[in-house]
Protein backbone atom coordinates (compact mmCIF):
# COMPACT_ATOMS: atom_id res chain seq x y z
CA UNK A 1 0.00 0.00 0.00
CA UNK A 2 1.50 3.10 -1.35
CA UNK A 3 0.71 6.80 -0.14
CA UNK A 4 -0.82 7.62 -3.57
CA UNK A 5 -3.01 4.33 -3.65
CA UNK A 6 -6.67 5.21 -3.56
CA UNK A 7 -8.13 3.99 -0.02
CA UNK A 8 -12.00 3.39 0.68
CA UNK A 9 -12.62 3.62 3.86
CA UNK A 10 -16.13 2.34 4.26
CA UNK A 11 -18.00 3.68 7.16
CA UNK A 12 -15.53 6.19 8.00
CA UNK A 13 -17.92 8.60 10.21
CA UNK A 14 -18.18 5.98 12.80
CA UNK A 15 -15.72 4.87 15.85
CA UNK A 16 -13.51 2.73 13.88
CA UNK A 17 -13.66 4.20 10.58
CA UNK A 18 -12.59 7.74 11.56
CA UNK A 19 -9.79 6.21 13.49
CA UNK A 20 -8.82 3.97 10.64
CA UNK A 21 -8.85 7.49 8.56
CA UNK A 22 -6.86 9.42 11.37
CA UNK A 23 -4.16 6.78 11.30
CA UNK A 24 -3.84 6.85 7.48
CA UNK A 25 -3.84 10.88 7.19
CA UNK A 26 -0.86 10.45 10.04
CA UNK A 27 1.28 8.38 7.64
CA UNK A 28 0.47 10.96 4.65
CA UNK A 29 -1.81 8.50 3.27
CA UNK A 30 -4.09 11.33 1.88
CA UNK A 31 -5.74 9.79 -1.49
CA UNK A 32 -9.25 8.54 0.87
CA UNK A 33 -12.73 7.80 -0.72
CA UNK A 34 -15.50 8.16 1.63
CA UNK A 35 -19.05 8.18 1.29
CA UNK A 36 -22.01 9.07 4.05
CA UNK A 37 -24.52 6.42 4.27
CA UNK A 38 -26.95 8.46 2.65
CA UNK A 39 -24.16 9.65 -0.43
CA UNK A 40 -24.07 5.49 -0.68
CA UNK A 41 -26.50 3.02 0.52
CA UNK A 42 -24.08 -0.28 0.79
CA UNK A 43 -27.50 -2.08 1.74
CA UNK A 44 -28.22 -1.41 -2.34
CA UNK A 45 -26.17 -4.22 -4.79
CA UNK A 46 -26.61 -1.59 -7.92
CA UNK A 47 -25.26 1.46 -6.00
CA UNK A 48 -22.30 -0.38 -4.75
CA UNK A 49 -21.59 -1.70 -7.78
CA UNK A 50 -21.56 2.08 -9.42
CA UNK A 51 -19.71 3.41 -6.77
CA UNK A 52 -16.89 0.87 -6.98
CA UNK A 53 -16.99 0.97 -11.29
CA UNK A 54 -16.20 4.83 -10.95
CA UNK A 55 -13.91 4.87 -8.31
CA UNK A 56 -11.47 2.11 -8.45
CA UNK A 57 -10.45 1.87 -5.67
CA UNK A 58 -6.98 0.10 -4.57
CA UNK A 59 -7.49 -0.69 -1.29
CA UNK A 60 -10.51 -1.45 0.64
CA UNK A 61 -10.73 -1.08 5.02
CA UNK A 62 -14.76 -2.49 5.33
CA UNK A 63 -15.32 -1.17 8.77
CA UNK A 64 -19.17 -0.21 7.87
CA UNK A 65 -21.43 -2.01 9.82
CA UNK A 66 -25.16 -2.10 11.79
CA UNK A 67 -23.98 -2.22 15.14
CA UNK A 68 -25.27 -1.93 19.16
CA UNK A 69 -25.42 -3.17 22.65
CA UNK A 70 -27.52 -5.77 23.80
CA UNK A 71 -30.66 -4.39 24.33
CA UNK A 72 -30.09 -3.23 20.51
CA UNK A 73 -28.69 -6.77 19.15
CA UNK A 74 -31.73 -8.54 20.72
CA UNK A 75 -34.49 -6.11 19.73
CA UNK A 76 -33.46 -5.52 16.26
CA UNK A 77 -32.35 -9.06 15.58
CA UNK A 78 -33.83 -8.75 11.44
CA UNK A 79 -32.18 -6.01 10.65
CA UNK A 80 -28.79 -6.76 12.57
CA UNK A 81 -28.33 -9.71 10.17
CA UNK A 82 -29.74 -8.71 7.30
CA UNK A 83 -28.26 -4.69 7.04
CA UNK A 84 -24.68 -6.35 8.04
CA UNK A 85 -25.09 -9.36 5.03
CA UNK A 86 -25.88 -6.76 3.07
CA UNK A 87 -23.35 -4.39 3.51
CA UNK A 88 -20.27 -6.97 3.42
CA UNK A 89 -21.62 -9.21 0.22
CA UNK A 90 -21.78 -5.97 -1.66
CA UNK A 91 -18.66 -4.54 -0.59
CA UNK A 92 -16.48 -7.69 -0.57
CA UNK A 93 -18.49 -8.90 -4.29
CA UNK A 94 -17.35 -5.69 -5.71
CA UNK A 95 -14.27 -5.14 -4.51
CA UNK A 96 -13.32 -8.63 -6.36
CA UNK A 97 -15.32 -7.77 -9.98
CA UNK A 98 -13.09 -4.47 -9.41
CA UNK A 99 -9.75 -5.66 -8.84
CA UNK A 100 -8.90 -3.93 -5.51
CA UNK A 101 -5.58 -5.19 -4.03
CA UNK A 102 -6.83 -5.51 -0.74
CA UNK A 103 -9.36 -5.62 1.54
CA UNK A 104 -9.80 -6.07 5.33
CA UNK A 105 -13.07 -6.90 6.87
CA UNK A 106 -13.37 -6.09 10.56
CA UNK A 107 -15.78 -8.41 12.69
CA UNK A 108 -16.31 -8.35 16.54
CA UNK A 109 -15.31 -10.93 19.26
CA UNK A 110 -18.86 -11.84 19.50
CA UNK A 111 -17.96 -14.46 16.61
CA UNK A 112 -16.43 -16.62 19.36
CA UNK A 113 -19.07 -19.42 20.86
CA UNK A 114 -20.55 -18.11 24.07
CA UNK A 115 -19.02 -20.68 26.27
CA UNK A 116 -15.51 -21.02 24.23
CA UNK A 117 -12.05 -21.62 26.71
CA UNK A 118 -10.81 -18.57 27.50
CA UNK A 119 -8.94 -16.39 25.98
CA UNK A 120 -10.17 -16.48 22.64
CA UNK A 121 -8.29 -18.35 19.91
CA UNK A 122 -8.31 -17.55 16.01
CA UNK A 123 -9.20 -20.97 15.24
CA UNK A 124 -11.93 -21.15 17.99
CA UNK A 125 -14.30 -20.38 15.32
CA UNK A 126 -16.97 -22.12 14.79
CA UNK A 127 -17.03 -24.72 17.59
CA UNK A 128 -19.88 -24.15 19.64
CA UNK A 129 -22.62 -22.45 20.48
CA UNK A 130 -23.07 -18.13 19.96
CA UNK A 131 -24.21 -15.69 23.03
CA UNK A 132 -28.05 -15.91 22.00
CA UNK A 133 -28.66 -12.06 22.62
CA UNK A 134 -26.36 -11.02 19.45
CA UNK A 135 -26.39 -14.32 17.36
CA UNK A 136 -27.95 -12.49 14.61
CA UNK A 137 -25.13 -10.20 14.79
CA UNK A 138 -22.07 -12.73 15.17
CA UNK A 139 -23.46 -14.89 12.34
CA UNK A 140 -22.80 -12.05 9.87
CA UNK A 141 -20.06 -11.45 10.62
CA UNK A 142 -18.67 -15.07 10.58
CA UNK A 143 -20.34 -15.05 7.13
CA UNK A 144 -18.19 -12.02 6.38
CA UNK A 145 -15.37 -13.54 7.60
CA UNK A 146 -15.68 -17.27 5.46
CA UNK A 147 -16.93 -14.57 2.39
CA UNK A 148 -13.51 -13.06 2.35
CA UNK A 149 -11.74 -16.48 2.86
CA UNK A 150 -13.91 -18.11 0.19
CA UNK A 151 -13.15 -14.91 -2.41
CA UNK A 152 -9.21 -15.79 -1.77
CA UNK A 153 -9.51 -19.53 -2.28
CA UNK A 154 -11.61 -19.04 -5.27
CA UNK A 155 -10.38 -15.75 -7.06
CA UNK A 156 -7.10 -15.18 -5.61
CA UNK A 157 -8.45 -11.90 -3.94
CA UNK A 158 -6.25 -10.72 -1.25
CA UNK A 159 -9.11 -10.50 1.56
CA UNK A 160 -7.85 -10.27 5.26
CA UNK A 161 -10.43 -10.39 8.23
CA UNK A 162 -9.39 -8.93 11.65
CA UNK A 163 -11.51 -9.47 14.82
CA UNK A 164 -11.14 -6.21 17.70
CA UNK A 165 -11.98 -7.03 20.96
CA UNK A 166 -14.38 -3.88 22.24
CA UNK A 167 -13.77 -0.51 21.31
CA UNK A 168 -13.95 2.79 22.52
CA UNK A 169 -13.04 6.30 21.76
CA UNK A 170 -13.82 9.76 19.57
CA UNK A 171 -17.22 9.27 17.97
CA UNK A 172 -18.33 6.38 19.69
CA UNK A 173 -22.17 5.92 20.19
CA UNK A 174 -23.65 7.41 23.36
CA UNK A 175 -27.32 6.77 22.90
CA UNK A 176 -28.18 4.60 25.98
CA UNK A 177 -31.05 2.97 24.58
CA UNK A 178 -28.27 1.05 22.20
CA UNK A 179 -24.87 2.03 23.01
CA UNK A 180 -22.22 -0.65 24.26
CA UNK A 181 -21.43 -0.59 27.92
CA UNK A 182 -18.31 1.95 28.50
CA UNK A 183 -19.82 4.65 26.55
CA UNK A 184 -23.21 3.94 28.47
CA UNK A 185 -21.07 3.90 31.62
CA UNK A 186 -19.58 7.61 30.85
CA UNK A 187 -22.72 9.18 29.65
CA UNK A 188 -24.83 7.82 32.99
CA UNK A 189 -22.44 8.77 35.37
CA UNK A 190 -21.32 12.37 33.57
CA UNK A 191 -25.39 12.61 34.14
CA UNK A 192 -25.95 11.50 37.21
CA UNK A 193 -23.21 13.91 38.38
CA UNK A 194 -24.54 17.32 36.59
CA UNK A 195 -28.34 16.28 37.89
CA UNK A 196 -27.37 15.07 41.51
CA UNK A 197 -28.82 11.38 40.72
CA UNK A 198 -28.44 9.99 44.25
CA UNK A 199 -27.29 6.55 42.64
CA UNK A 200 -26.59 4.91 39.34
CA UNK A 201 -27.99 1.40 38.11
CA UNK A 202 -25.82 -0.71 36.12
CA UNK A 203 -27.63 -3.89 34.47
CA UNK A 204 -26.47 -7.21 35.23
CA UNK A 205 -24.03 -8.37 38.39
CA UNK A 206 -20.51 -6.74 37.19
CA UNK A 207 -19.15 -9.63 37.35
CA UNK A 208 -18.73 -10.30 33.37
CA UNK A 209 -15.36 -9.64 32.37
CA UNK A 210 -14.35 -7.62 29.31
CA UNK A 211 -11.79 -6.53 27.60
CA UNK A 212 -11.65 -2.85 25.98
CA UNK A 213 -9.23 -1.59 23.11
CA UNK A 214 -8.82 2.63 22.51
CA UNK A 215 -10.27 2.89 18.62
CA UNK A 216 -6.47 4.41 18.03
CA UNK A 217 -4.70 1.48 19.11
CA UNK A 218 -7.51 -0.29 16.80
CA UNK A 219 -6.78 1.84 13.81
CA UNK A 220 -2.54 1.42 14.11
CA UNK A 221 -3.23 -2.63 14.19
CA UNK A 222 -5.15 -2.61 10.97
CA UNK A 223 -2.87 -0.17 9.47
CA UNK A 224 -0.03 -2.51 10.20
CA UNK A 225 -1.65 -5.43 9.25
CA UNK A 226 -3.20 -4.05 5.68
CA UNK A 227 0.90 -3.49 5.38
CA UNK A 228 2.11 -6.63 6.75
CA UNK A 229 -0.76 -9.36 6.62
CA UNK A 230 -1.82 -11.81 3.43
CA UNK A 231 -3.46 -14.91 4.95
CA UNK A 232 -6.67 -16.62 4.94
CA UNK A 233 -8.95 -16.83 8.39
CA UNK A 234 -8.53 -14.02 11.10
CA UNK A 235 -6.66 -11.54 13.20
CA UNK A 236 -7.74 -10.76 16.74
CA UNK A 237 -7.21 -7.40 17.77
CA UNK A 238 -7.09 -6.80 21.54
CA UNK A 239 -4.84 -5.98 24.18
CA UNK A 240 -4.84 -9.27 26.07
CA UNK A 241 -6.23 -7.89 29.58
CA UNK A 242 -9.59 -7.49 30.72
CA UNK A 243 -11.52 -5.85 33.76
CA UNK A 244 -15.37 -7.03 35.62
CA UNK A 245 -17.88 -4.50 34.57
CA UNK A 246 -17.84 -3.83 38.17
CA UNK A 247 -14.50 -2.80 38.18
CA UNK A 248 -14.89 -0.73 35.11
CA UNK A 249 -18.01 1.28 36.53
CA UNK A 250 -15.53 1.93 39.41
CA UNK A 251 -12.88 3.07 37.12
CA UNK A 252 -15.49 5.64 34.95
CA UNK A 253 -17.00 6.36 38.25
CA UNK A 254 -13.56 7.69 39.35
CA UNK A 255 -12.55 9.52 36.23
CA UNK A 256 -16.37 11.51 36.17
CA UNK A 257 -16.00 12.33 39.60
CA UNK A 258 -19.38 10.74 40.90
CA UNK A 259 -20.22 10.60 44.64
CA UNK A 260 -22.91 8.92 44.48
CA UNK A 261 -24.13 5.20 45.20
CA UNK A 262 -23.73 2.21 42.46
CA UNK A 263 -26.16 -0.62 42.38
CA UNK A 264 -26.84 -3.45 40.23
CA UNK A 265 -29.69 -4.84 38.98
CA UNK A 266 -29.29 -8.75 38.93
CA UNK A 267 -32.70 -9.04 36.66
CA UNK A 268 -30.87 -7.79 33.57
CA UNK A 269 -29.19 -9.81 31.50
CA UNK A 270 -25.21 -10.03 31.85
CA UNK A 271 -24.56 -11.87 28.44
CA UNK A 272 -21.39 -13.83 27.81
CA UNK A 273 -19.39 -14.53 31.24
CA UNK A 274 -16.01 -13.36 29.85
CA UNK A 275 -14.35 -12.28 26.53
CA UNK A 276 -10.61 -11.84 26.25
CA UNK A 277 -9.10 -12.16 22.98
CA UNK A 278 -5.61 -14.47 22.66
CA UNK A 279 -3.40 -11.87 20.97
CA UNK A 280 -0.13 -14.18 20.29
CA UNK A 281 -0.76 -13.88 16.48
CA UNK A 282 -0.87 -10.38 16.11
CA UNK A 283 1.75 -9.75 18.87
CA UNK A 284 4.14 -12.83 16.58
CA UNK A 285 3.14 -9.81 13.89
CA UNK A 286 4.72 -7.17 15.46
CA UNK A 287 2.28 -5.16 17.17
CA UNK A 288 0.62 -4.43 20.39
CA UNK A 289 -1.51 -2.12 21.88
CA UNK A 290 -0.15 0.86 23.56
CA UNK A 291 -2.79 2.94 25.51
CA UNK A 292 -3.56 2.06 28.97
CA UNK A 293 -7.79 1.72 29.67
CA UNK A 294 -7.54 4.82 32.59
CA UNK A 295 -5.56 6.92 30.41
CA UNK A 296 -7.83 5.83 27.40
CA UNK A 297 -11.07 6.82 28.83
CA UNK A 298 -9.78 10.42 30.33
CA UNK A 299 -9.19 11.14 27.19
CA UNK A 300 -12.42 10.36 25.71
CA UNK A 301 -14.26 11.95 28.59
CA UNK A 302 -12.81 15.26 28.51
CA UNK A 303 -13.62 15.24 24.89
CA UNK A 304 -17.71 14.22 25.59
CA UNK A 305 -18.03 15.94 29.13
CA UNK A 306 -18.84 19.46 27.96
CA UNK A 307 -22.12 18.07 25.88
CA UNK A 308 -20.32 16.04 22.83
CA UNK A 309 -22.67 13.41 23.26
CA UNK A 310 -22.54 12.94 19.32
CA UNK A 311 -25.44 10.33 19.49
């Protein structure tokens, strides 16, 4: 990948996207193709396949994607499979019948069976059972990820897959009704702070453990490997440590400055007991992830706090 290769960047106003974009620009990788959703439906085979005849594109990051929470996955189950098939068969389809060099598909952890050893394994794939709240979801995206392999095997394409752990950072999704838990975490106790709430509810027990990833640390790992990966099957992206939800309410608690009580409410769901990504292959690749989860989420709060609640 050259700096005067034309990039699509497909959902680049989101989280990952704009990262992916920031971490290009950084490297003087300035020749980027975007398109709003509403410039370019990727749901729609015909425009996609306009799009990519009259751009050309040489290199493809496909980090568009219908995502959400759980309250989101499991509501919305219809259109969380059927936006996300949607949007990768076209993409990945045309990227082939136009010759791009390269393309990387990012998926989620959620891939992983619900009850899979810990941590999670590339080649764990596939051998159980998914988390039933986001199963719409993770099917998808395995689809996306066997779509890409199937594309190589077949056509030669040079289709990478990468799995991040979860993300957060500049222009994540705040909306509580369907935002994942750290933003949700941040937004309800910057709130509860500003309106004196005498105490905050998280759902579930706290004791699930997850693992978070800063979208910048995200954005360098796919930028290294678009430069340094060419196999079949998949990349986890992570940082190899996790934290309870308890602890990480604690930790946001902290950082907003919240006085206030913290309860949980065991009737909620809690969804998978623990997801930590193995990441020996992409460390053997020569990267790893650099910004620590405290330092991370400062950061993002003192960009939100005074009312940048972009969603």
């Amino acid at each position: 990948m050259q700096q005067q290769d034309k990039i699509y960047v497909a959902g680049h106003r989101g989280m990952v996207g704009s990262a992916i974009i920031r971490r290009l620009q950084r490297d003087g990788y300035n020749n980027i193709v975007t398109r709003t959703s509403k410039e370019l439906d990727l749901r729609s085979q015909p425009a996609v396949s306009a799009f990519f005849a009259e751009e050309k594109p040489d290199y493809v990051f496909l980090a568009a994607a219908k995502v959400g929470g759980i309250v989101a996955n499991n509501t919305y189950r219809a259109d969380f499979i059927y936006e996300n098939m949607m949007i990768q068969s076209n993409v990945i389809h045309h990227a082939y019948a136009n010759d791009v060099k390269k393309l990387m598909f990012l998926g989620s952890s959620c891939i992983y069976p619900k009850m899979a050893p810990q941590p999670l394994k590339e080649e764990y794939l596939l051998t159980g059972l998914l988390e039933p709240t986001n199963e719409p979801y993770a099917i998808a995206k395995i689809a996306g990820v066997k779509m890409c392999d199937a594309y190589r095997a077949q056509y030669g394409c040079n289709f990478i897959s990468v799995m991040p752990t979860n993300l957060y950072g500049p222009n994540d999704n705040y909306d509580l009704k369907n935002s994942h838990v750290l933003p949700a975490l941040l937004r309800k106790f910057h709130e509860a702070k500003e309106n004196h709430t005498p105490e905050v509810v998280i759902w579930g027990t706290g004791s699930p453990l997850r693992e978070f990833l800063h979208a910048d640390d995200m954005a360098d790992a796919c930028f290294h490997l678009m430069l340094n990966y060419d196999e079949e099957g998949l990349v986890n992206i992570g940082k190899g440590e996790d934290i309870s939800i308890k602890d990480l309410a604690l930790l946001i608690k902290d950082i907003v400055g919240y006085e206030g009580a913290l309860t949980f409410d065991e009737t909620k769901p809690d969804g998978t007991p623990r997801k930590l990504m193995d990441v020996a292959k992409i460390n053997s690749l020569g990267w790893k992830a650099k910004i620590e989860l405290s330092e991370g989420i400062k950061a993002v709060y003192d960009e939100v706090k005074s009312g940048k609640w972009n969603k």
